[in-house]
N, C-alpha and C. Protein backbone atom coordinates (compact mmCIF):
# COMPACT_ATOMS: atom_id res chain seq x y z
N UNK A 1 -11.38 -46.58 -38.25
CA UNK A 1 -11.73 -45.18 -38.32
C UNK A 1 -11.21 -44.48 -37.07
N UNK A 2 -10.86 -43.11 -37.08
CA UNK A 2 -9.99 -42.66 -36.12
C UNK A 2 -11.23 -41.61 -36.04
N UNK A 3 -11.01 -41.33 -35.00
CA UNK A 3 -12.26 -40.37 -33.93
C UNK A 3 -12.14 -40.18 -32.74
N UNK A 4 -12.92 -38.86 -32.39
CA UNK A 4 -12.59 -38.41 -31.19
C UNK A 4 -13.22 -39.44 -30.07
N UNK A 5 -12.48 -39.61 -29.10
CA UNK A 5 -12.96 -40.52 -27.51
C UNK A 5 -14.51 -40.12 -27.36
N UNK A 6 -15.41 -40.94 -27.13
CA UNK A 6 -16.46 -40.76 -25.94
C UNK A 6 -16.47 -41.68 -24.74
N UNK A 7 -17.33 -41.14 -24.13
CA UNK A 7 -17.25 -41.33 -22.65
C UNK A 7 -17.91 -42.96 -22.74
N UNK A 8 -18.26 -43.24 -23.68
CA UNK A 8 -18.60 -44.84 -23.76
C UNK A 8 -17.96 -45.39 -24.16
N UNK A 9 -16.81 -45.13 -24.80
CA UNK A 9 -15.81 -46.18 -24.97
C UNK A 9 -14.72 -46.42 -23.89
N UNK A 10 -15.12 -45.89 -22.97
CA UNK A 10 -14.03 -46.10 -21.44
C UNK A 10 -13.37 -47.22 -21.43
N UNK A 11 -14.84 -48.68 -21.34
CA UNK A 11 -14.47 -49.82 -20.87
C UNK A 11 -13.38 -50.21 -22.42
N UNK A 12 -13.52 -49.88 -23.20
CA UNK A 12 -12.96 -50.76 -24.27
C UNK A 12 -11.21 -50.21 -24.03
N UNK A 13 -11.31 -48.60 -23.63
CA UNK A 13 -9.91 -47.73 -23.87
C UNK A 13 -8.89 -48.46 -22.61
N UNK A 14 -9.81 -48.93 -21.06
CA UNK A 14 -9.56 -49.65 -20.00
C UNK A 14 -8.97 -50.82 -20.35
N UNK A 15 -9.78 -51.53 -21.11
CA UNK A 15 -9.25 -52.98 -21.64
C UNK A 15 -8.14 -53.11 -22.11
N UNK A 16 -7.81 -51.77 -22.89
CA UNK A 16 -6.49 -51.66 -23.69
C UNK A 16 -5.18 -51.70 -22.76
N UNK A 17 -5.45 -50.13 -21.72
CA UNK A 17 -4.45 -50.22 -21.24
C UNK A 17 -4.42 -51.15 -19.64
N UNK A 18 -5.02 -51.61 -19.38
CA UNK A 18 -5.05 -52.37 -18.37
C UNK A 18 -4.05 -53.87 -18.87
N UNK A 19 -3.81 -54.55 -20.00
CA UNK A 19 -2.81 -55.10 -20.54
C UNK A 19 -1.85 -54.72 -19.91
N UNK A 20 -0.75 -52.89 -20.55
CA UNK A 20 -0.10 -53.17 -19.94
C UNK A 20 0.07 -52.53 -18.87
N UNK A 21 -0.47 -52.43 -17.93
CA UNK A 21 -0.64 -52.16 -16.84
C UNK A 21 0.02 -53.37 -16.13
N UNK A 22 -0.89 -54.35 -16.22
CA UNK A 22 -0.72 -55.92 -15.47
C UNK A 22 0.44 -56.72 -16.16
N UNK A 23 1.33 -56.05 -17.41
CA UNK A 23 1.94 -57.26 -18.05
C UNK A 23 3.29 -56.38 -18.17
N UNK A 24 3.47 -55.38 -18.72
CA UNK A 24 4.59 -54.67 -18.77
C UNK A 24 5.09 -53.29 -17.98
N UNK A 25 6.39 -53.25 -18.41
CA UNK A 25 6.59 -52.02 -17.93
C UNK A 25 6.39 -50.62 -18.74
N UNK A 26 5.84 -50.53 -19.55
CA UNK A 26 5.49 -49.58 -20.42
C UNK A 26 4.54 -48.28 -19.37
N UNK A 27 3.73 -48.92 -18.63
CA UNK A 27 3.03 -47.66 -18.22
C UNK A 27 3.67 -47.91 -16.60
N UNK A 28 4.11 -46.53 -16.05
CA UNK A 28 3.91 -47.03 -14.62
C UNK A 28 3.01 -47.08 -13.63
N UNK A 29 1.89 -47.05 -14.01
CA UNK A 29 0.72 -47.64 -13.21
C UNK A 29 0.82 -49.14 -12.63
N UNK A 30 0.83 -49.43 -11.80
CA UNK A 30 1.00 -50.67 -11.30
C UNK A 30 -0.74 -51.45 -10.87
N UNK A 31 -1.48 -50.59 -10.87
CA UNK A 31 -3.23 -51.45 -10.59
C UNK A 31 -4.02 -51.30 -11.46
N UNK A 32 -4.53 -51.92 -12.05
CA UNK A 32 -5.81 -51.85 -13.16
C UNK A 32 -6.59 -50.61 -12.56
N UNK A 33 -7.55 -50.00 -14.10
CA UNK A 33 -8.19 -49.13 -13.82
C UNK A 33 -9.63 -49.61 -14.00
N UNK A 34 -10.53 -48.64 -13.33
CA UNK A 34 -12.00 -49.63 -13.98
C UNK A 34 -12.77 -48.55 -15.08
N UNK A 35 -13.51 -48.91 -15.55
CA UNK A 35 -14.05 -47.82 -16.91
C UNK A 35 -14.68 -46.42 -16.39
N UNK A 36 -14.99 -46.30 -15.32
CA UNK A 36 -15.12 -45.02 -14.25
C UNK A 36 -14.16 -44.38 -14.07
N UNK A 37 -12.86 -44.82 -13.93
CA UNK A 37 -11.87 -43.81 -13.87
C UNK A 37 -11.62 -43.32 -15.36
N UNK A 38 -11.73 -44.51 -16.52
CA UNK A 38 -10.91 -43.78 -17.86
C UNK A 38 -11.94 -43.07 -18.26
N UNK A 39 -13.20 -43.08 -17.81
CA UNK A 39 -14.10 -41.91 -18.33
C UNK A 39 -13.94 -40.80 -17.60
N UNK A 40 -13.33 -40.74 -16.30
CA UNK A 40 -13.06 -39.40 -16.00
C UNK A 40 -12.24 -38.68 -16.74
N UNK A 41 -10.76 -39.68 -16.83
CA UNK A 41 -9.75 -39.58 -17.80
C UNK A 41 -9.90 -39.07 -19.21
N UNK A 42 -10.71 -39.14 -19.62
CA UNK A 42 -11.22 -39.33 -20.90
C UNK A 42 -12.03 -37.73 -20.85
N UNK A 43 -12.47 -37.31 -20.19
CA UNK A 43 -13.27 -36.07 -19.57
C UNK A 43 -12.44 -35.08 -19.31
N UNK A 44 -11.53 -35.42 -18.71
CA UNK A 44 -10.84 -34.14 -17.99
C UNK A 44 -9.80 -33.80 -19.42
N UNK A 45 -9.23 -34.66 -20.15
CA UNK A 45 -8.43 -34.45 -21.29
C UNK A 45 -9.01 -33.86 -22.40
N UNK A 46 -9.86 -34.31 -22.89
CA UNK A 46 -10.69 -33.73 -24.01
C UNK A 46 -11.35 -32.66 -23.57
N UNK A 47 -11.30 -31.88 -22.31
CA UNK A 47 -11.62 -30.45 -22.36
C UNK A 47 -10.90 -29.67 -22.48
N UNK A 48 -9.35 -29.72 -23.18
CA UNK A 48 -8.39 -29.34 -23.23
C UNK A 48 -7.62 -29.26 -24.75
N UNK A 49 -7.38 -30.80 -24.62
CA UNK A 49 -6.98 -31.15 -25.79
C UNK A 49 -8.04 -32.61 -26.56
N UNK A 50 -6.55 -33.42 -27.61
CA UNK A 50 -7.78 -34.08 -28.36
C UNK A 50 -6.92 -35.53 -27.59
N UNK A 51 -8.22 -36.57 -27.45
CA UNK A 51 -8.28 -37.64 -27.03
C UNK A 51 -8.69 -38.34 -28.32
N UNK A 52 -8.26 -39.08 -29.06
CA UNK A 52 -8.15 -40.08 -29.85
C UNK A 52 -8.47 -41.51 -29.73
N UNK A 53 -9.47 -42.38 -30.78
CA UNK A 53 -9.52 -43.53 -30.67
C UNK A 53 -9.31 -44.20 -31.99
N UNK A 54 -8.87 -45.40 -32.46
CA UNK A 54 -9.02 -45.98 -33.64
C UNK A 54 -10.42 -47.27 -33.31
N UNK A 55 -11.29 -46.97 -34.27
CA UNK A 55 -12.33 -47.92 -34.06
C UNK A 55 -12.49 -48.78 -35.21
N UNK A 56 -13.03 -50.06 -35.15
CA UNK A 56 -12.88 -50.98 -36.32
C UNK A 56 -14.13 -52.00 -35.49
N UNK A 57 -15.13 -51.83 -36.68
CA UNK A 57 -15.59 -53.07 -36.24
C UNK A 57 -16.52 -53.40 -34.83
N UNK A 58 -17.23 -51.55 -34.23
CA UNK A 58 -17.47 -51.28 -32.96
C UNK A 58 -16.39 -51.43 -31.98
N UNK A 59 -15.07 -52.06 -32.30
CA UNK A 59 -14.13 -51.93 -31.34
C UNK A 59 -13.00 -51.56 -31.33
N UNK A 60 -12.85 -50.67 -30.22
CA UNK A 60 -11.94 -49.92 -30.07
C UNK A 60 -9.98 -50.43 -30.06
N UNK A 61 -9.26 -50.18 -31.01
CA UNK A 61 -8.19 -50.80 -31.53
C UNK A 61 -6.98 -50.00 -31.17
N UNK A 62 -7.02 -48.86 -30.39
CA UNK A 62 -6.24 -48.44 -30.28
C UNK A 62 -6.39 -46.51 -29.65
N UNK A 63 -5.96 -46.07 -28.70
CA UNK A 63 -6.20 -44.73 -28.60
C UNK A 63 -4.99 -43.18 -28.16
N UNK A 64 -4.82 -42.62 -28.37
CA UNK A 64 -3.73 -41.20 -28.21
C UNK A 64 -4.50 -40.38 -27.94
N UNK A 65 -3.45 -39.31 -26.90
CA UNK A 65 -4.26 -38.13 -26.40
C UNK A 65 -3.12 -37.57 -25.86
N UNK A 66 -3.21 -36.47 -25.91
CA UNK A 66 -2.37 -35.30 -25.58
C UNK A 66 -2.78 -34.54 -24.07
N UNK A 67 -1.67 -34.44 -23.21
CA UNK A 67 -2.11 -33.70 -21.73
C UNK A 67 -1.29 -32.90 -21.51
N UNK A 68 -1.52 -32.27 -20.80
CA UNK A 68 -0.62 -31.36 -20.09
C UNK A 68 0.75 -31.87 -19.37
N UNK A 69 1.90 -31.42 -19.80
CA UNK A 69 3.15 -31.82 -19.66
C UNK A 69 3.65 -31.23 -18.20
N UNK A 70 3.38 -29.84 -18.10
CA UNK A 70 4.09 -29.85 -16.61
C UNK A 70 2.98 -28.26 -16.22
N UNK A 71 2.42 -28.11 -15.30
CA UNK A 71 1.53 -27.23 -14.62
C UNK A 71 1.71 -26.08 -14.51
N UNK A 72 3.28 -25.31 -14.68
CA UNK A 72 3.28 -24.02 -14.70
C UNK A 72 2.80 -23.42 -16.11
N UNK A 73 2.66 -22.37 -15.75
CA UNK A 73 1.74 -21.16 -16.88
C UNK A 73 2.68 -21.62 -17.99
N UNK A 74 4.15 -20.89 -17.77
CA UNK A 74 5.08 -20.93 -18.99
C UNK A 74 5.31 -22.16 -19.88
N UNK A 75 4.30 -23.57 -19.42
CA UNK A 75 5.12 -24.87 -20.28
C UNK A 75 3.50 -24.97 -21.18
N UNK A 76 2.58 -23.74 -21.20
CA UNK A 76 1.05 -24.14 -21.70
C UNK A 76 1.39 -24.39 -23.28
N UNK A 77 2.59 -24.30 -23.97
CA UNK A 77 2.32 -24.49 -25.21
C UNK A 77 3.37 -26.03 -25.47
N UNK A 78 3.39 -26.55 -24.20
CA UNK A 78 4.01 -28.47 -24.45
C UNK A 78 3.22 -28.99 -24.00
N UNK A 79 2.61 -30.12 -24.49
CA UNK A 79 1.63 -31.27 -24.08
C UNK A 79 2.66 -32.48 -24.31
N UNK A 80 2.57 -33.73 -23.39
CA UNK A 80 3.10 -34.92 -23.71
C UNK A 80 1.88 -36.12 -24.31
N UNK A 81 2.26 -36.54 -24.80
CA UNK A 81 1.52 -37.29 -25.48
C UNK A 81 1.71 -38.58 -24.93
N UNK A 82 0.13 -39.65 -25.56
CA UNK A 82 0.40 -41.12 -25.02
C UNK A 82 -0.63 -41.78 -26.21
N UNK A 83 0.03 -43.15 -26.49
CA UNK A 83 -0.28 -43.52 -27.06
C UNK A 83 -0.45 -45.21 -27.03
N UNK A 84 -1.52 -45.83 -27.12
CA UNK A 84 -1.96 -47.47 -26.94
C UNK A 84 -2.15 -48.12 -28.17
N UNK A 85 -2.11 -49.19 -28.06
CA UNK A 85 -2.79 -50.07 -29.39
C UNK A 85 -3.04 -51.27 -28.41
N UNK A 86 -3.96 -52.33 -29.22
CA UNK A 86 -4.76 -53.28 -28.58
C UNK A 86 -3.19 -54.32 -28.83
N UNK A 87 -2.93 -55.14 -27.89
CA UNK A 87 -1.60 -55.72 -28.07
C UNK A 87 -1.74 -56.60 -29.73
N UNK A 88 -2.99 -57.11 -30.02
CA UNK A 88 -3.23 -58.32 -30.77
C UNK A 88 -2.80 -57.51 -32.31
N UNK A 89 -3.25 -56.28 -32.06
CA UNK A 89 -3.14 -55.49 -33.79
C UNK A 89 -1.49 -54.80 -33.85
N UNK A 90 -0.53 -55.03 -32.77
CA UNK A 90 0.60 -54.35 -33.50
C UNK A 90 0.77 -54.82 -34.92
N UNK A 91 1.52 -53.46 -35.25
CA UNK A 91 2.24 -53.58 -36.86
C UNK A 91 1.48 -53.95 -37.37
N UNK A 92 -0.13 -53.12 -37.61
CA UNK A 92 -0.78 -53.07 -38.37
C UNK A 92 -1.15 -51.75 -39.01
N UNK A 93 -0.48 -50.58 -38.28
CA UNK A 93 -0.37 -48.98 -38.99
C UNK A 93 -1.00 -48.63 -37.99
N UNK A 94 -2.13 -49.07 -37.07
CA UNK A 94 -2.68 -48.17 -36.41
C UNK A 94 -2.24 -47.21 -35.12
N UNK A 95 -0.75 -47.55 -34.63
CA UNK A 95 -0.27 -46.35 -33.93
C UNK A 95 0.24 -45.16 -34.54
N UNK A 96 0.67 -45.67 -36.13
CA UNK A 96 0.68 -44.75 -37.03
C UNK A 96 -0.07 -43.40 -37.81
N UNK A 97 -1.26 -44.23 -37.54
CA UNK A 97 -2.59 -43.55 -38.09
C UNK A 97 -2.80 -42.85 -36.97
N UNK A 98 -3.03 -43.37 -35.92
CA UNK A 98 -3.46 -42.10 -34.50
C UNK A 98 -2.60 -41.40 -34.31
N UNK A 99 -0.89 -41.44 -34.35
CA UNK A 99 -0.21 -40.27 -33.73
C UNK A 99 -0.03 -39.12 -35.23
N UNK A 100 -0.15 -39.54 -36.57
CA UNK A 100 -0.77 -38.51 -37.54
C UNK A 100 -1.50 -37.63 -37.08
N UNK A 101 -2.54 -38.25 -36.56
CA UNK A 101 -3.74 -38.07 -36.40
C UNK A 101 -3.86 -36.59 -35.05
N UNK A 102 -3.02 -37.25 -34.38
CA UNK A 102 -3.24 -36.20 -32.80
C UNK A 102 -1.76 -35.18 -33.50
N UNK A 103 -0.99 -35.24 -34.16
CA UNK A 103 -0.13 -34.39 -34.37
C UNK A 103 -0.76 -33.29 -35.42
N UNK A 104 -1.31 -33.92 -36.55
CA UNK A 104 -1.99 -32.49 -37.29
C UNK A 104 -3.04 -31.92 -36.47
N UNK A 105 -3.78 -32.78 -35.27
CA UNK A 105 -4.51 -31.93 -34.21
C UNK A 105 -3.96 -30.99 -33.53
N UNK A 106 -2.60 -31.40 -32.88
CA UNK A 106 -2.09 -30.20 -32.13
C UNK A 106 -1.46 -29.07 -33.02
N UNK A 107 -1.21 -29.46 -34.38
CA UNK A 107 -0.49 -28.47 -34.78
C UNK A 107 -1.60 -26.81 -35.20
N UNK A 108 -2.85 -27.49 -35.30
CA UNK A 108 -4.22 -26.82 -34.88
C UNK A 108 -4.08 -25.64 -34.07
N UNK A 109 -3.84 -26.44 -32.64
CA UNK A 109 -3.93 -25.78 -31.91
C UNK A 109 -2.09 -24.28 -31.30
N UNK A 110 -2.34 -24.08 -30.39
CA UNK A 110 -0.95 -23.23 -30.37
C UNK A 110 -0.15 -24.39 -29.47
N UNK A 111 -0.05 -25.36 -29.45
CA UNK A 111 0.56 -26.00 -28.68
C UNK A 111 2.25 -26.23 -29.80
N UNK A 112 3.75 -26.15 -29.16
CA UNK A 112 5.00 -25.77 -29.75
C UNK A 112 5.57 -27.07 -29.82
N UNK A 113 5.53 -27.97 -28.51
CA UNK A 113 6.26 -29.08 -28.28
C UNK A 113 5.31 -30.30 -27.75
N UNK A 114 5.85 -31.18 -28.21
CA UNK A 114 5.05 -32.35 -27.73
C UNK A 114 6.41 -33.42 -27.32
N UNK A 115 5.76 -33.79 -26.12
CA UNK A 115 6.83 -34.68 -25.15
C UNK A 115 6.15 -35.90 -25.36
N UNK A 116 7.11 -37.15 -25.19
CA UNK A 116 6.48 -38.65 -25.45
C UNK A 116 7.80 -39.01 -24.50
N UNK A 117 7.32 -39.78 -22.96
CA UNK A 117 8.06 -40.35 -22.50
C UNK A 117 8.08 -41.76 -22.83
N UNK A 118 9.23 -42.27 -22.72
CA UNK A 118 9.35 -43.95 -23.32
C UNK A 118 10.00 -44.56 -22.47
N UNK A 119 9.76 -45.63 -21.87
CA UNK A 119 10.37 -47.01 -21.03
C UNK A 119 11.26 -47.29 -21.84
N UNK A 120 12.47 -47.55 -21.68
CA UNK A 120 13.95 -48.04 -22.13
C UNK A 120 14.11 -49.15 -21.53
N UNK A 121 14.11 -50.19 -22.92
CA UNK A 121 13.57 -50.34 -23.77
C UNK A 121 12.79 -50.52 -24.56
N UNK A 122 12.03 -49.87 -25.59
CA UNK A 122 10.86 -50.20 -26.17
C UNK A 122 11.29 -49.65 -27.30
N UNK A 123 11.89 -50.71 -28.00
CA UNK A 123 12.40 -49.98 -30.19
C UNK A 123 10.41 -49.90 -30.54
N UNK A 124 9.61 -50.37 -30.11
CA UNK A 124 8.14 -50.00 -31.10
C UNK A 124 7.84 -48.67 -31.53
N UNK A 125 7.77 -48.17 -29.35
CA UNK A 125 7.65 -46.99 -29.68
C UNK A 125 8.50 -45.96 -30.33
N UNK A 126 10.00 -46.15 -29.53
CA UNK A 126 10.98 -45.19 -30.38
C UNK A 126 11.10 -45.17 -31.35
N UNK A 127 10.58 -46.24 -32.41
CA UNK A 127 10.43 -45.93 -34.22
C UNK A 127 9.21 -45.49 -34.27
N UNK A 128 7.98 -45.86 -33.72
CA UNK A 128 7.24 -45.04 -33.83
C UNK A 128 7.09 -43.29 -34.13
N UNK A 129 7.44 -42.75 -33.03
CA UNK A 129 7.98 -41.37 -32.31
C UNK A 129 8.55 -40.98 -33.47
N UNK A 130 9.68 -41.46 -33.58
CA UNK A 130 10.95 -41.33 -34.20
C UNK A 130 10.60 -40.82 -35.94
N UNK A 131 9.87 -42.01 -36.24
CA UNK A 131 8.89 -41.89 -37.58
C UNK A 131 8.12 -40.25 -37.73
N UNK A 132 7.68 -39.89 -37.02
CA UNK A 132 7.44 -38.83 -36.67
C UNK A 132 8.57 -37.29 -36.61
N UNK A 133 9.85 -37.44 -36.36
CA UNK A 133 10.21 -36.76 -36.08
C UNK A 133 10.47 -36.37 -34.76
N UNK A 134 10.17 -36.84 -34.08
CA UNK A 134 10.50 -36.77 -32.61
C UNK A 134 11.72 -37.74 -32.14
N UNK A 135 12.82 -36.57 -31.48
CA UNK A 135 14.42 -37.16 -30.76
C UNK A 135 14.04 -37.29 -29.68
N UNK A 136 14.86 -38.04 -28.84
CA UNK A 136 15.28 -38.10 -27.68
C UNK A 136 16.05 -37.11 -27.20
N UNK A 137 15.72 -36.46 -26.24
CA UNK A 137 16.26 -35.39 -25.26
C UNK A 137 16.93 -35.63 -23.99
N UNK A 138 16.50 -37.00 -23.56
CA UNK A 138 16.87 -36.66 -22.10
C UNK A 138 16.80 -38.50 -21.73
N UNK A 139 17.57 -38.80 -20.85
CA UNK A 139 17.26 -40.58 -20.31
C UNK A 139 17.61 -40.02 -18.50
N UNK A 140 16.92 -40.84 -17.94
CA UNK A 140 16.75 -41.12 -16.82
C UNK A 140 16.80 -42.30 -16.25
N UNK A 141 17.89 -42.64 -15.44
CA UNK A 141 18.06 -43.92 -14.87
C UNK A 141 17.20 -44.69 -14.04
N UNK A 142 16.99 -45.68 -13.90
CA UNK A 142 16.01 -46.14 -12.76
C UNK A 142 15.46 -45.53 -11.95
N UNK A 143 14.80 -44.90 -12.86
CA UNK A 143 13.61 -43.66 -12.23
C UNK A 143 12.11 -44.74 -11.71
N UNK A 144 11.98 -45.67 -12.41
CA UNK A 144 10.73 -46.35 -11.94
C UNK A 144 10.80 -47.74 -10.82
N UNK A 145 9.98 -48.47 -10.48
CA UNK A 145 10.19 -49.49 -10.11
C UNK A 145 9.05 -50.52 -10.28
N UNK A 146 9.21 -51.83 -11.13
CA UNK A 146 8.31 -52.71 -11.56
C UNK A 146 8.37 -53.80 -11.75
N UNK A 147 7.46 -54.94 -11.47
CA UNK A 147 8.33 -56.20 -11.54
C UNK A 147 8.98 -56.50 -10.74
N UNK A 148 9.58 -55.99 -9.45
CA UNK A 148 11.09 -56.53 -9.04
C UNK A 148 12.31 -55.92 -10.00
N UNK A 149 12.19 -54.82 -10.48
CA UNK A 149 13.45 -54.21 -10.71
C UNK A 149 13.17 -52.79 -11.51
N UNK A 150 14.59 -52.45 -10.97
CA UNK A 150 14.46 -50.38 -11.67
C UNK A 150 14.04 -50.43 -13.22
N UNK A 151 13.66 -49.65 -13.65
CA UNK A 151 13.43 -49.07 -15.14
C UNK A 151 13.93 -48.14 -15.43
N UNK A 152 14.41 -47.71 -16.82
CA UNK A 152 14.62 -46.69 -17.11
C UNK A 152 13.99 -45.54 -18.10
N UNK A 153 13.88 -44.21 -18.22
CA UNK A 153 13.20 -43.78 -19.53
C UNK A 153 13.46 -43.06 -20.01
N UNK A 154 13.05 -42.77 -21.01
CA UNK A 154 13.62 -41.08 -21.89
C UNK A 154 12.31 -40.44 -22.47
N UNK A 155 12.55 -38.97 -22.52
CA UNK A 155 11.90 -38.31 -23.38
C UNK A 155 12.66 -37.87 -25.00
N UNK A 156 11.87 -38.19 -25.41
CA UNK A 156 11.34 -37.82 -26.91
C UNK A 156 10.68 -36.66 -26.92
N UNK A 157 10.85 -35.43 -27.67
CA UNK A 157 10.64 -34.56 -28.28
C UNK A 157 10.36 -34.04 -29.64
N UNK A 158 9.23 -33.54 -30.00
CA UNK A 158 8.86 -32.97 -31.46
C UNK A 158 8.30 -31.79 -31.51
N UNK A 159 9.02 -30.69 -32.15
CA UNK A 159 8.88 -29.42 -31.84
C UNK A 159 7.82 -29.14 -33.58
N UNK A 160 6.89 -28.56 -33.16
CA UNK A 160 5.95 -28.52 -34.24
C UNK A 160 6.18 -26.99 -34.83
């Protein structure tokens, strides 16, 4: 079941992305978070926009949420988007079902563009996205650093 975030599912949304936090290069966060921060996280987003969870079973399987893309006045109608799944349930529909899910939300709202940055390489997400309707706009060379070596990424774009 897909539903909006509460502030009690922190530890479970933590669990998720703390994976790849510690295992890949997908997020560039490099330190685990503890369920105090993703409930702030979780707080400060959903007074804005929509924070997303897939739940199954009391547990949380997966979550998307839409933020603010860049701080000046003029970019208030692009949000970038992010999106998790529990590693164990890929390719089971449920990143499918949540980014449905947060896209007929924003289209709700007046928001025009939605940005999805992606680690190069990752074909999951870019068919994901992609599935969606959202191109690639832009790559950036070893913009990150993880592991012991540069990364690269791109944005994806879907103009609603």
């Amino acid at each position: 079941m897909i539903r909006t975030a509460k502030i009690e599912d922190a530890a479970g949304i933590a669990d998720i992305y703390n994976y790849y936090i510690g295992n890949t290069d997908i997020t560039f966060e490099t330190n685990p978070i503890l369920a105090t921060e993703m409930h702030n996280r979780i707080q400060s987003v959903s007074a804005r926009y929509p924070f997303l969870v897939y739940e199954e079973s009391d547990r949380i399987l997966g979550y998307c949420y839409a933020s603010v893309w860049k701080k000046r006045e003029a970019y208030r109608h692009t949000v970038e988007s992010t999106i998790y799944t529990d590693r164990a349930y890929h390719g089971k529909g449920i990143g499918t079902m949540l980014m449905e899910t947060l896209v007929k939300e924003l289209k709700k709202m007046s928001v025009h563009a939605v940005i999805a940055c992606i680690t190069i390489p990752n074909p999951q997400s870019v068919n994901l996205h992609e599935k969606f309707g959202f191109r690639q706009v832009s790559e950036f060379k070893e913009v990150g650093y993880k592991f012991g070596r540069w990364i690269d990424i791109g944005d994806w774009q879907l103009l609603l």
